[in-house]
PDB file of N, CA and C in Angstrom:
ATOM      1  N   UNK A   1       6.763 -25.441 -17.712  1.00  0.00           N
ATOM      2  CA  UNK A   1       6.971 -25.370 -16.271  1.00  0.00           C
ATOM      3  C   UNK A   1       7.229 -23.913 -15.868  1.00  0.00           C
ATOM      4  N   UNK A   2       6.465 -23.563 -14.441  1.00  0.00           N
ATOM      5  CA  UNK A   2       6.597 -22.143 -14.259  1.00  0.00           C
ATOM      6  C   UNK A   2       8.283 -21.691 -13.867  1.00  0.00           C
ATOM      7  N   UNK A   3       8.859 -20.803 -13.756  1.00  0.00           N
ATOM      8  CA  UNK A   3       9.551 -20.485 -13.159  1.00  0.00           C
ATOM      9  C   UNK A   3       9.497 -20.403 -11.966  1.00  0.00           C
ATOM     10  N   UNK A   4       9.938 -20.878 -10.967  1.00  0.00           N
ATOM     11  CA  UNK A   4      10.187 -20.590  -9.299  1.00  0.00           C
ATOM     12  C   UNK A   4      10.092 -18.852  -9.039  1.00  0.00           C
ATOM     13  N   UNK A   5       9.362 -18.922  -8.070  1.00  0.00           N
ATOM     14  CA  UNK A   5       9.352 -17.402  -7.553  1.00  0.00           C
ATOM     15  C   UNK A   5       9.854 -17.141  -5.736  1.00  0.00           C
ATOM     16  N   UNK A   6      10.586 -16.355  -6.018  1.00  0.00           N
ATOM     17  CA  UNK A   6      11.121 -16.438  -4.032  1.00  0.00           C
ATOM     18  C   UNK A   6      10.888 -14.842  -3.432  1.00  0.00           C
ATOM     19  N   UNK A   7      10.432 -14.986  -2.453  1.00  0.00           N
ATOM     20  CA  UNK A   7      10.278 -13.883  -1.767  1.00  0.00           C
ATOM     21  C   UNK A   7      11.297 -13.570  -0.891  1.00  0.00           C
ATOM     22  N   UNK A   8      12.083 -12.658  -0.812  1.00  0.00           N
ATOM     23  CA  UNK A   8      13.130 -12.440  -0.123  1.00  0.00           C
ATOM     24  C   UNK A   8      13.123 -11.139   0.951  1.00  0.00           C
ATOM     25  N   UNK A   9      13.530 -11.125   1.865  1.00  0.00           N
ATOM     26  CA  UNK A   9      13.083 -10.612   3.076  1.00  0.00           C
ATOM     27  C   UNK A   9      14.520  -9.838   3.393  1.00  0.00           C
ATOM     28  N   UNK A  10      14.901  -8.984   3.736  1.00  0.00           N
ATOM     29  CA  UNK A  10      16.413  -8.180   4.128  1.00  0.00           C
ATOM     30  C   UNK A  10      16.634  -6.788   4.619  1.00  0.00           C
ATOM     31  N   UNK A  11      17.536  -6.448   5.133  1.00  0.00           N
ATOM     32  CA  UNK A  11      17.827  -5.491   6.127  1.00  0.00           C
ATOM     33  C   UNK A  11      18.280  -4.731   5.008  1.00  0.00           C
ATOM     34  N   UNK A  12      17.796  -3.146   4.766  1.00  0.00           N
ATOM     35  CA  UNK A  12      18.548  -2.066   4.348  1.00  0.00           C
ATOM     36  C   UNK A  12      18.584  -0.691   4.805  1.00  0.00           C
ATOM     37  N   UNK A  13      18.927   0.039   5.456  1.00  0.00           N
ATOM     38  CA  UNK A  13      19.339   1.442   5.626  1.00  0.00           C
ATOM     39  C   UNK A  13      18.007   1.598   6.917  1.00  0.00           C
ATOM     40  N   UNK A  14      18.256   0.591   8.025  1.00  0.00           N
ATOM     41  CA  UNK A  14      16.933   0.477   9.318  1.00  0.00           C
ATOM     42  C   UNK A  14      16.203  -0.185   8.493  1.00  0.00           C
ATOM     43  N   UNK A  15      15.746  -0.551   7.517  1.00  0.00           N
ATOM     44  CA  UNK A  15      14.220  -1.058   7.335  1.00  0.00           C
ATOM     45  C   UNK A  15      14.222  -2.528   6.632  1.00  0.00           C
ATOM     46  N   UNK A  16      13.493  -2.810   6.873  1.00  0.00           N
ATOM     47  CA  UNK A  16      12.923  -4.046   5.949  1.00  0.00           C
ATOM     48  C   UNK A  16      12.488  -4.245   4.946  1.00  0.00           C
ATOM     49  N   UNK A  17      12.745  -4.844   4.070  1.00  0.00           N
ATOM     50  CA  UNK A  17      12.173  -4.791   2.368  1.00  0.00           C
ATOM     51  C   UNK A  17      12.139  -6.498   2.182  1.00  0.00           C
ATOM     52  N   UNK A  18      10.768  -6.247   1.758  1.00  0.00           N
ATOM     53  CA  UNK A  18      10.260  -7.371   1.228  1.00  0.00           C
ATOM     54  C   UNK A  18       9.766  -7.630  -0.540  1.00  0.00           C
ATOM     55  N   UNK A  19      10.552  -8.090  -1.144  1.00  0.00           N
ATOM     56  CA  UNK A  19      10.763  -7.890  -2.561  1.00  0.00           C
ATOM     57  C   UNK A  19      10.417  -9.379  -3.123  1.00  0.00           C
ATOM     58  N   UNK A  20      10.373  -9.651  -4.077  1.00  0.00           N
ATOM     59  CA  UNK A  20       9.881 -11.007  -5.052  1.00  0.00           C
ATOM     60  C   UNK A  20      11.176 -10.935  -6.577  1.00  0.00           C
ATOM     61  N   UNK A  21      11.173 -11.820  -6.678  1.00  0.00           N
ATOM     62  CA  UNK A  21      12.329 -12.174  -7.435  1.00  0.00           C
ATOM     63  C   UNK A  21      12.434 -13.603  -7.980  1.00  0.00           C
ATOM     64  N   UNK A  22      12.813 -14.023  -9.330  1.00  0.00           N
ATOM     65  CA  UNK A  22      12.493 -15.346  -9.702  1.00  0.00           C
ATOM     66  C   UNK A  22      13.958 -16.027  -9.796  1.00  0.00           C
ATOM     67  N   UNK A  23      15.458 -15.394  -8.941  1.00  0.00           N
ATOM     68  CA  UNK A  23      16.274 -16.087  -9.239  1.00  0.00           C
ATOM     69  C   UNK A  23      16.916 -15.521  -8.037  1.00  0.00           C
ATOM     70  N   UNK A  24      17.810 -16.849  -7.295  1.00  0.00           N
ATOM     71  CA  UNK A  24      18.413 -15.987  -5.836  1.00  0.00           C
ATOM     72  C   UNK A  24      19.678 -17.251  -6.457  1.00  0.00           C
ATOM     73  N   UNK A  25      20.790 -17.233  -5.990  1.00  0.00           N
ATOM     74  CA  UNK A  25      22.087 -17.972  -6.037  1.00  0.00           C
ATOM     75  C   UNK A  25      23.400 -17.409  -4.909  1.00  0.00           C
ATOM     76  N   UNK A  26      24.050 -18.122  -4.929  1.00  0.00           N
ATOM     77  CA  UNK A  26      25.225 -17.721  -4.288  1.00  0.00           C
ATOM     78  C   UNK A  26      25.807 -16.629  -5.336  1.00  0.00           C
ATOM     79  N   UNK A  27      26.057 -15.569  -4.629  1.00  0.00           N
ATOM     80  CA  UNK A  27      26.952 -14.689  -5.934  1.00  0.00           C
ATOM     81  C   UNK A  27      28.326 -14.363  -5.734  1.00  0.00           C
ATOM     82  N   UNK A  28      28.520 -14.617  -7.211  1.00  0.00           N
ATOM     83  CA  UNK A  28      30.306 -14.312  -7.293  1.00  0.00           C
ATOM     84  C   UNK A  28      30.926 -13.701  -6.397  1.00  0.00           C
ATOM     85  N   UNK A  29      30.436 -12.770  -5.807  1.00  0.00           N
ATOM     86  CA  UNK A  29      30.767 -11.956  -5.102  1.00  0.00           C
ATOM     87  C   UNK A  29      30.986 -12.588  -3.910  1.00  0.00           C
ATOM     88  N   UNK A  30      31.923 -12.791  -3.028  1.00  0.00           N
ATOM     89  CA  UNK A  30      32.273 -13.494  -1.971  1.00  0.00           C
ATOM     90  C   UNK A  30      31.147 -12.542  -0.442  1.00  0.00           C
ATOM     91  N   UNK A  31      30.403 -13.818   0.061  1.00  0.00           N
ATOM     92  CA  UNK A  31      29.635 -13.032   0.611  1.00  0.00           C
ATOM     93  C   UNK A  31      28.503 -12.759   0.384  1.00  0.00           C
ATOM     94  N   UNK A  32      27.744 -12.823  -0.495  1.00  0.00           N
ATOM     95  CA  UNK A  32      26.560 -12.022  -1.080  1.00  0.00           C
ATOM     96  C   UNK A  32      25.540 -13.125  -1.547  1.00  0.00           C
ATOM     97  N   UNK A  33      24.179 -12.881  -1.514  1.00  0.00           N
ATOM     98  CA  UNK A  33      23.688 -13.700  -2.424  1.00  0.00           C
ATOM     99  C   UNK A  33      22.777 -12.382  -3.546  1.00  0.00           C
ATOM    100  N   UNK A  34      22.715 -13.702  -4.334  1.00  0.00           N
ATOM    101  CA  UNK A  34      22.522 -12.668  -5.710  1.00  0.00           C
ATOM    102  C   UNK A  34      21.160 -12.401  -5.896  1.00  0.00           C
ATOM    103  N   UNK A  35      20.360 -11.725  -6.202  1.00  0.00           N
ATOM    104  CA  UNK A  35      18.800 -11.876  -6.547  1.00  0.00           C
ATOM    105  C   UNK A  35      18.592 -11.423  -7.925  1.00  0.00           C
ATOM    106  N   UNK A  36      17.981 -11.794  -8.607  1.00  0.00           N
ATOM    107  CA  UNK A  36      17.698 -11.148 -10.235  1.00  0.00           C
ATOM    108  C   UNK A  36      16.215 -11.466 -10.646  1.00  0.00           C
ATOM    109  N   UNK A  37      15.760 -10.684 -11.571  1.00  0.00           N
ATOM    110  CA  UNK A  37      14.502 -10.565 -11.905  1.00  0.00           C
ATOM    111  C   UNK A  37      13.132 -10.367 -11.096  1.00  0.00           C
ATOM    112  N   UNK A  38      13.770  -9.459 -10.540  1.00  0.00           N
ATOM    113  CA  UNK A  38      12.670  -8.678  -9.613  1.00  0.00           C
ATOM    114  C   UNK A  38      11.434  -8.396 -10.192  1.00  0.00           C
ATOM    115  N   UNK A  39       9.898  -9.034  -9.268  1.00  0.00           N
ATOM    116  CA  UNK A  39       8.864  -8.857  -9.943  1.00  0.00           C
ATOM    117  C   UNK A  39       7.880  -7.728  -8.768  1.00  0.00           C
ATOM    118  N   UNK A  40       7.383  -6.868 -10.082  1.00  0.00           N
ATOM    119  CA  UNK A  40       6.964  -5.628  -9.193  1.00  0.00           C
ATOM    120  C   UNK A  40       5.026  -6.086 -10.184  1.00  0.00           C
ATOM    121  N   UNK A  41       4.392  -5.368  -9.384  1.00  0.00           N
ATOM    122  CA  UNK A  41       3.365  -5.268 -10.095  1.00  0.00           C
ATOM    123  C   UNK A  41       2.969  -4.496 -11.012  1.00  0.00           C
ATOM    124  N   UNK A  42       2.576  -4.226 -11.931  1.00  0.00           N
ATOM    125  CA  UNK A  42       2.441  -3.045 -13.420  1.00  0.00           C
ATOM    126  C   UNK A  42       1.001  -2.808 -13.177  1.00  0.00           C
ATOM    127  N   UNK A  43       0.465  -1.527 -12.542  1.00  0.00           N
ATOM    128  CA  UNK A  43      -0.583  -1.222 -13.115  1.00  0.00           C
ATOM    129  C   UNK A  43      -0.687  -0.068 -14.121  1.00  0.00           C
ATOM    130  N   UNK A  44      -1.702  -0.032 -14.784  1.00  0.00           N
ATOM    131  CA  UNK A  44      -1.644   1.206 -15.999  1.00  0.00           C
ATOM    132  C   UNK A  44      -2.574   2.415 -14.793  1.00  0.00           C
ATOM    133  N   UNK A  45      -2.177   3.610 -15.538  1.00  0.00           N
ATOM    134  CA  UNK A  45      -3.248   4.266 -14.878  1.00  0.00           C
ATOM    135  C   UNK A  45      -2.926   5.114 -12.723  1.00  0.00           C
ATOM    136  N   UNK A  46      -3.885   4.664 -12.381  1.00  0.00           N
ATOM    137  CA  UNK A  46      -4.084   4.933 -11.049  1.00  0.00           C
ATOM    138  C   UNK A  46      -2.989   4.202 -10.138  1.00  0.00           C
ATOM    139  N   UNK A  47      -2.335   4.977  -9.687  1.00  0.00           N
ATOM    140  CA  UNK A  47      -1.147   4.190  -8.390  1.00  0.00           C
ATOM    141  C   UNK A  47      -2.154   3.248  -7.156  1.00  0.00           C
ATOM    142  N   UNK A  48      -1.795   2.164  -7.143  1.00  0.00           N
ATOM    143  CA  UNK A  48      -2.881   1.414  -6.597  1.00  0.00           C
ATOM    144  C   UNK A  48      -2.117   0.653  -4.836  1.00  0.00           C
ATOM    145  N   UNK A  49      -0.782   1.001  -4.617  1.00  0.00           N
ATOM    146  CA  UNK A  49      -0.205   1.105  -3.646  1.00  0.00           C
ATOM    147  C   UNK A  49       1.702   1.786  -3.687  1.00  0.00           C
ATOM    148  N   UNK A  50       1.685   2.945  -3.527  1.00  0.00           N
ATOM    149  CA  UNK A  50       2.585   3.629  -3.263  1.00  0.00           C
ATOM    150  C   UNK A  50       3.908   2.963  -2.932  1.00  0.00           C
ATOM    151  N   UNK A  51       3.854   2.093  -2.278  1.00  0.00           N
ATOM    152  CA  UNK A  51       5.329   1.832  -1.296  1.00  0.00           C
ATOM    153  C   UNK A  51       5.845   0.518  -3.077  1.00  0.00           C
ATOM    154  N   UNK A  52       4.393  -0.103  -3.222  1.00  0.00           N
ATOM    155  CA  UNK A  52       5.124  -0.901  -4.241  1.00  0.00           C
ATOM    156  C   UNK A  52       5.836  -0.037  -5.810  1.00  0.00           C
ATOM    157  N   UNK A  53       5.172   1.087  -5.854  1.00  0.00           N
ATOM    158  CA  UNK A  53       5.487   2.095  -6.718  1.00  0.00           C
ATOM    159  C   UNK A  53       7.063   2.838  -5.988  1.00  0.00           C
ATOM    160  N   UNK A  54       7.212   2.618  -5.340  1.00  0.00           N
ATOM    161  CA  UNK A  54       8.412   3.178  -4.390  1.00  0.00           C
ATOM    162  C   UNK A  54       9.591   2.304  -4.591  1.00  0.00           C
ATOM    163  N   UNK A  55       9.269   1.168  -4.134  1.00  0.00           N
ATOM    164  CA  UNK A  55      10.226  -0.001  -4.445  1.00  0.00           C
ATOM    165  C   UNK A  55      10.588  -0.015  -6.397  1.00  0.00           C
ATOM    166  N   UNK A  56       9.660  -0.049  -6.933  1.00  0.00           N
ATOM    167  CA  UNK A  56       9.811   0.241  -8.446  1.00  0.00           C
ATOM    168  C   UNK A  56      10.775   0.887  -9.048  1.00  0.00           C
ATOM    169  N   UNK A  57      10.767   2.086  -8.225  1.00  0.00           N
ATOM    170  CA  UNK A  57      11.181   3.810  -8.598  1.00  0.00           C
ATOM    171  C   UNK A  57      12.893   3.621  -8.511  1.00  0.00           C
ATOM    172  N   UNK A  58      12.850   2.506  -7.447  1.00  0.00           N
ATOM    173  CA  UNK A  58      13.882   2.379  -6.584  1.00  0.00           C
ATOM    174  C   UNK A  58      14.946   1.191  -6.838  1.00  0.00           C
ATOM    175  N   UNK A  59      14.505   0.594  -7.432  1.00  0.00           N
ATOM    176  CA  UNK A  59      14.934  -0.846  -8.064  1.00  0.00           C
ATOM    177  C   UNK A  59      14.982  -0.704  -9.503  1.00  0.00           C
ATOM    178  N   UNK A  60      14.533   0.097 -10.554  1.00  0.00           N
ATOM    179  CA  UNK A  60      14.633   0.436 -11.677  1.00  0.00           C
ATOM    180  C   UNK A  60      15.532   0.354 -12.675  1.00  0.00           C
ATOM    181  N   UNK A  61      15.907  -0.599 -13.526  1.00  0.00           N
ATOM    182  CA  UNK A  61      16.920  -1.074 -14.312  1.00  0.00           C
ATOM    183  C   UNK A  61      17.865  -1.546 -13.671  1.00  0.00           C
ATOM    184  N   UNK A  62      17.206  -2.068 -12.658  1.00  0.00           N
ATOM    185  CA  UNK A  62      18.411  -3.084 -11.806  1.00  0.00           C
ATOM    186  C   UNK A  62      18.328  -4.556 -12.260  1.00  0.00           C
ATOM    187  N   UNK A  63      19.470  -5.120 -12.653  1.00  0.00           N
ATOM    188  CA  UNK A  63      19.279  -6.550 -13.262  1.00  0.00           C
ATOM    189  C   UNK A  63      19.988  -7.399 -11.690  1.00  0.00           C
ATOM    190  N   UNK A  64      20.274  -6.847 -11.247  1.00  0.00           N
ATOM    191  CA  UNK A  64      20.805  -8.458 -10.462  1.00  0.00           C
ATOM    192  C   UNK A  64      21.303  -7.461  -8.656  1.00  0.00           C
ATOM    193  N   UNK A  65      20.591  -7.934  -7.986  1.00  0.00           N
ATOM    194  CA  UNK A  65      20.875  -7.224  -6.467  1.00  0.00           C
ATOM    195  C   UNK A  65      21.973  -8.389  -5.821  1.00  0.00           C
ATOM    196  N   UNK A  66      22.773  -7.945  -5.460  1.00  0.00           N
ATOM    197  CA  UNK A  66      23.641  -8.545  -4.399  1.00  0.00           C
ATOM    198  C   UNK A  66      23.734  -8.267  -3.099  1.00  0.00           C
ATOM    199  N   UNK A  67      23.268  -9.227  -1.980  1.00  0.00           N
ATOM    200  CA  UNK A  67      22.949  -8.432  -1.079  1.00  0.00           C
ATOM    201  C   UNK A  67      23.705  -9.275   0.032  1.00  0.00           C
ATOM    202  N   UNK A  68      24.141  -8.582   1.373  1.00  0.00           N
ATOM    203  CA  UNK A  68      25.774  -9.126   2.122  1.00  0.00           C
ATOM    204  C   UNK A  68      24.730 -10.213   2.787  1.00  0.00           C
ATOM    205  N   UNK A  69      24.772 -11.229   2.706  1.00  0.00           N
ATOM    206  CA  UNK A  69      24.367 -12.378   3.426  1.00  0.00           C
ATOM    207  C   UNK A  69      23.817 -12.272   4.807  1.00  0.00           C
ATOM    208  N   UNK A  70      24.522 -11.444   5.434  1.00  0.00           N
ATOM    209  CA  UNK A  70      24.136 -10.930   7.107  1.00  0.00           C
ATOM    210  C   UNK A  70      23.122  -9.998   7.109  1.00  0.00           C
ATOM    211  N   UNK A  71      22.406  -9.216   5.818  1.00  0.00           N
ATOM    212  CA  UNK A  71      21.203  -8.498   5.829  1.00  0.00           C
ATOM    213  C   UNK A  71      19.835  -9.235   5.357  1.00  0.00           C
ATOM    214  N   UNK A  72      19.942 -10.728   4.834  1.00  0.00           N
ATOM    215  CA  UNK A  72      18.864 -11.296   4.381  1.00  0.00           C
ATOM    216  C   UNK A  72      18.629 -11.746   6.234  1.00  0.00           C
ATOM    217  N   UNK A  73      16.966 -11.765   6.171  1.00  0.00           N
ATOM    218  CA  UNK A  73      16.785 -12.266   6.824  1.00  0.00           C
ATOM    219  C   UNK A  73      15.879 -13.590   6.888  1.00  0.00           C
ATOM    220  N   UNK A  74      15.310 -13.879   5.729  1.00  0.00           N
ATOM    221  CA  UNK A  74      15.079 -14.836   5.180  1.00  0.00           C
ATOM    222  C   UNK A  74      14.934 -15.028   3.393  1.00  0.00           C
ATOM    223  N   UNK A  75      14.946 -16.110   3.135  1.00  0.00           N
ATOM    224  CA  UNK A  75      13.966 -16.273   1.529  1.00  0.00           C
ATOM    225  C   UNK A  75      13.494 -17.502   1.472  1.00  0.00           C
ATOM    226  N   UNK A  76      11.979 -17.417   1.064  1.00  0.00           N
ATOM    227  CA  UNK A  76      11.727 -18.132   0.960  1.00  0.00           C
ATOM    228  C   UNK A  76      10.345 -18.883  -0.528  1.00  0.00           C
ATOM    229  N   UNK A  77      10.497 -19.717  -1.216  1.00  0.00           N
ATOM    230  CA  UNK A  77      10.186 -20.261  -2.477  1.00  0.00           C
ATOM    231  C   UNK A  77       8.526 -19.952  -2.244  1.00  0.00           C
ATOM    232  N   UNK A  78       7.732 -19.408  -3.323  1.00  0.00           N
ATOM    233  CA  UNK A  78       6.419 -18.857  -2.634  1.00  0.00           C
ATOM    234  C   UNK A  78       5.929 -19.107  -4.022  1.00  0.00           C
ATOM    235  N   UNK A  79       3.885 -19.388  -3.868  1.00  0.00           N
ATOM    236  CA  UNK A  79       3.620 -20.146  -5.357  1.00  0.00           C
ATOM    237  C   UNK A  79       3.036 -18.846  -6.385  1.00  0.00           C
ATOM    238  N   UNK A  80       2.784 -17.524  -5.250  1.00  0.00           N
ATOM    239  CA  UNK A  80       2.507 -16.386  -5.985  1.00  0.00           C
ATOM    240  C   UNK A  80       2.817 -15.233  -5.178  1.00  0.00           C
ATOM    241  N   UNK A  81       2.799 -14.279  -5.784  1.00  0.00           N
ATOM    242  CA  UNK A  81       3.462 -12.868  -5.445  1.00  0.00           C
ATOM    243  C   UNK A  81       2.234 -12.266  -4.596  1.00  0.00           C
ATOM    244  N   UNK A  82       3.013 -11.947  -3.371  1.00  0.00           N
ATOM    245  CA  UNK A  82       2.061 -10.710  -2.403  1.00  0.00           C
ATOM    246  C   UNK A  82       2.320  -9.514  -2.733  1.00  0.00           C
ATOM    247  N   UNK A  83       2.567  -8.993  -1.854  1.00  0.00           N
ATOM    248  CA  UNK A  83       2.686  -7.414  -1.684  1.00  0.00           C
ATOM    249  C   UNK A  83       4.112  -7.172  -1.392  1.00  0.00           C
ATOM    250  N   UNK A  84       4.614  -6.315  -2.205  1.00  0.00           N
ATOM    251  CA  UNK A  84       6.056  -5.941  -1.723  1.00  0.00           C
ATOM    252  C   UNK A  84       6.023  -4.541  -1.037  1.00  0.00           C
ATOM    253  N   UNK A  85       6.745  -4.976   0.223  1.00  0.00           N
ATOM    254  CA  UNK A  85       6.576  -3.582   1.265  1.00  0.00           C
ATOM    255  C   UNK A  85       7.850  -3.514   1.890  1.00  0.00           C
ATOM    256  N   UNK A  86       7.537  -2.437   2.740  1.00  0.00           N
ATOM    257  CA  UNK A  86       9.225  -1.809   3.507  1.00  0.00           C
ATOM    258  C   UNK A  86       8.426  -1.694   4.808  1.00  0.00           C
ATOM    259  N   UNK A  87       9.005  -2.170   5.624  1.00  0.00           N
ATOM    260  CA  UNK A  87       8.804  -2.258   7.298  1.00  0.00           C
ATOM    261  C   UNK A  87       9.765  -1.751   7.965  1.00  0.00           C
ATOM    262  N   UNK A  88       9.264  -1.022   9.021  1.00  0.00           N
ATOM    263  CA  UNK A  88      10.189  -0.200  10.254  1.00  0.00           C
ATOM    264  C   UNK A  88      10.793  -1.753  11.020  1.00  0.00           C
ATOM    265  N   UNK A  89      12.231  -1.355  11.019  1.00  0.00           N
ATOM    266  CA  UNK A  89      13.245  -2.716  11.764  1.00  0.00           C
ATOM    267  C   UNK A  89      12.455  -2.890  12.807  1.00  0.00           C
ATOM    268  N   UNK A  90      12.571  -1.671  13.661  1.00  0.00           N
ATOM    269  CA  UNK A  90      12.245  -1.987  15.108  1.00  0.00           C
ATOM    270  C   UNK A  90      11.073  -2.156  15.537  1.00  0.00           C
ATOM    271  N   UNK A  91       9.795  -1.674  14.814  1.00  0.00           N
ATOM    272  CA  UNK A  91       8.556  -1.997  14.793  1.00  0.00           C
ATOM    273  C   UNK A  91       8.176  -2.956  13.810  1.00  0.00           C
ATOM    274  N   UNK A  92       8.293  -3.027  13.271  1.00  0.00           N
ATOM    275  CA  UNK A  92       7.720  -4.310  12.409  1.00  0.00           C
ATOM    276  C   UNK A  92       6.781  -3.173  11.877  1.00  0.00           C
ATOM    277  N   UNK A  93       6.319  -2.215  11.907  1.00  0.00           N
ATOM    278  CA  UNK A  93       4.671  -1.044  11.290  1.00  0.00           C
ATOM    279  C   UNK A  93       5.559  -0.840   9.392  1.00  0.00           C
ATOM    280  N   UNK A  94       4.673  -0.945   8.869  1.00  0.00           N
ATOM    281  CA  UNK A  94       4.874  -0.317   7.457  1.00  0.00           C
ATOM    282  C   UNK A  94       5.067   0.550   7.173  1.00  0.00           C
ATOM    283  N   UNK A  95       5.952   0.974   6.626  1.00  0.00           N
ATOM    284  CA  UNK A  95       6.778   2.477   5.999  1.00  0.00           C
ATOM    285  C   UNK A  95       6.127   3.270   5.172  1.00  0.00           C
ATOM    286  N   UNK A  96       5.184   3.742   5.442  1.00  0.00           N
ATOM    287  CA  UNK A  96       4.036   4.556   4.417  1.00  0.00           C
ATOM    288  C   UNK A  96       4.687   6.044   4.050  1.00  0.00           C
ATOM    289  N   UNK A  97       4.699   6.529   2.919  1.00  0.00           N
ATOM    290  CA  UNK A  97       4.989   7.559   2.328  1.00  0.00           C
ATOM    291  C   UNK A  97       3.506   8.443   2.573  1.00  0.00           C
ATOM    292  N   UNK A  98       3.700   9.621   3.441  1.00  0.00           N
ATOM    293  CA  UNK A  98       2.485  10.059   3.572  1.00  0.00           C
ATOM    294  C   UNK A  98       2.477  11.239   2.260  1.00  0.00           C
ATOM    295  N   UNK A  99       0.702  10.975   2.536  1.00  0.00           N
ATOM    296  CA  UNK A  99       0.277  11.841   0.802  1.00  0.00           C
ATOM    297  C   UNK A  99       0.895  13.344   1.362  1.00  0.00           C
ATOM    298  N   UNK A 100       1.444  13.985  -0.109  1.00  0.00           N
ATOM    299  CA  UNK A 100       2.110  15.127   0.414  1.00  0.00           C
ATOM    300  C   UNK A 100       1.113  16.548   0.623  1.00  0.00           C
ATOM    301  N   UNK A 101       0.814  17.138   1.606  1.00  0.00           N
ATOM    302  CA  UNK A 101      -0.610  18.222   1.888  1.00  0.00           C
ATOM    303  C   UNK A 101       0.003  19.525   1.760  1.00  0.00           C
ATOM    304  N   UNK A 102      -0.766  20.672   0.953  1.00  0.00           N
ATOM    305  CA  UNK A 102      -0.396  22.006   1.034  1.00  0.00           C
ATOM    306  C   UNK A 102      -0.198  22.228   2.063  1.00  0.00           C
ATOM    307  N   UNK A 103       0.888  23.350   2.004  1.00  0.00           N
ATOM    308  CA  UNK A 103       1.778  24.022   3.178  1.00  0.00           C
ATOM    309  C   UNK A 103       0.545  24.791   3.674  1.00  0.00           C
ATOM    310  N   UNK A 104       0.665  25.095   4.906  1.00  0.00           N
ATOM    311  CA  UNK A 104      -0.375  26.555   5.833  1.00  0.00           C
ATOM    312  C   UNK A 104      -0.165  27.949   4.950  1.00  0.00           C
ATOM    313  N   UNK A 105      -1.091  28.524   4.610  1.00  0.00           N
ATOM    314  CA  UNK A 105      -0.742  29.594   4.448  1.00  0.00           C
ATOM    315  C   UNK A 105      -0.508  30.600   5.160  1.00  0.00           C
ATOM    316  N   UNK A 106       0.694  31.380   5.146  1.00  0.00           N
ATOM    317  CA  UNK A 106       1.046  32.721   6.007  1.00  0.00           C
ATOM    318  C   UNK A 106       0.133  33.817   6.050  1.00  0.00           C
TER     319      UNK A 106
END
């Protein structure tokens, strides 16, 4: 039997993050729910979307997120993994890391 997979949806620092994870619970932590086993996509090679390479970078030897109950804004049980992205609160537009371009020369 597969493991359950949940997509979890939440408020952090203005933005929105939309992350995948195969375990959510009430956590010890008074307040919080817990998320663990965060699933990112692995490609070898060529970066094939940035923001999910971002979230990666960013989540990195993290075993278990606790997050204050009043920043989820939803989760919900999903049969396969989309895209994990970061959205502007107030726009709903995607948080793109723009490619970084040589400076002007003087």
């Amino acid at each position: 039997m597969a493991k359950s997979l949940y997509k979890i949806t939440f408020l952090n620092h203005g933005k929105i993050y939309e992350l995948y994870g195969r375990h959510v619970a009430a956590s010890s932590l008074w307040g919080f729910t817990e998320v663990g086993e965060l699933v990112f996509d692995v490609h070898d090679g060529i970066v094939v979307d940035p923001t999910e390479e971002r979230l990666r970078d960013e989540f990195a030897g993290t075993k278990v997120l606790h997050l204050p109950m009043q920043s989820i804004v939803r989760i919900e049980e999903v049969e396969r993994k989309g895209q994990s992205v970061i959205r502007d609160a107030e726009s709903g537009e995607r948080v793109v890391t723009p490619f970084p371009l040589p400076a002007k020369p003087r």
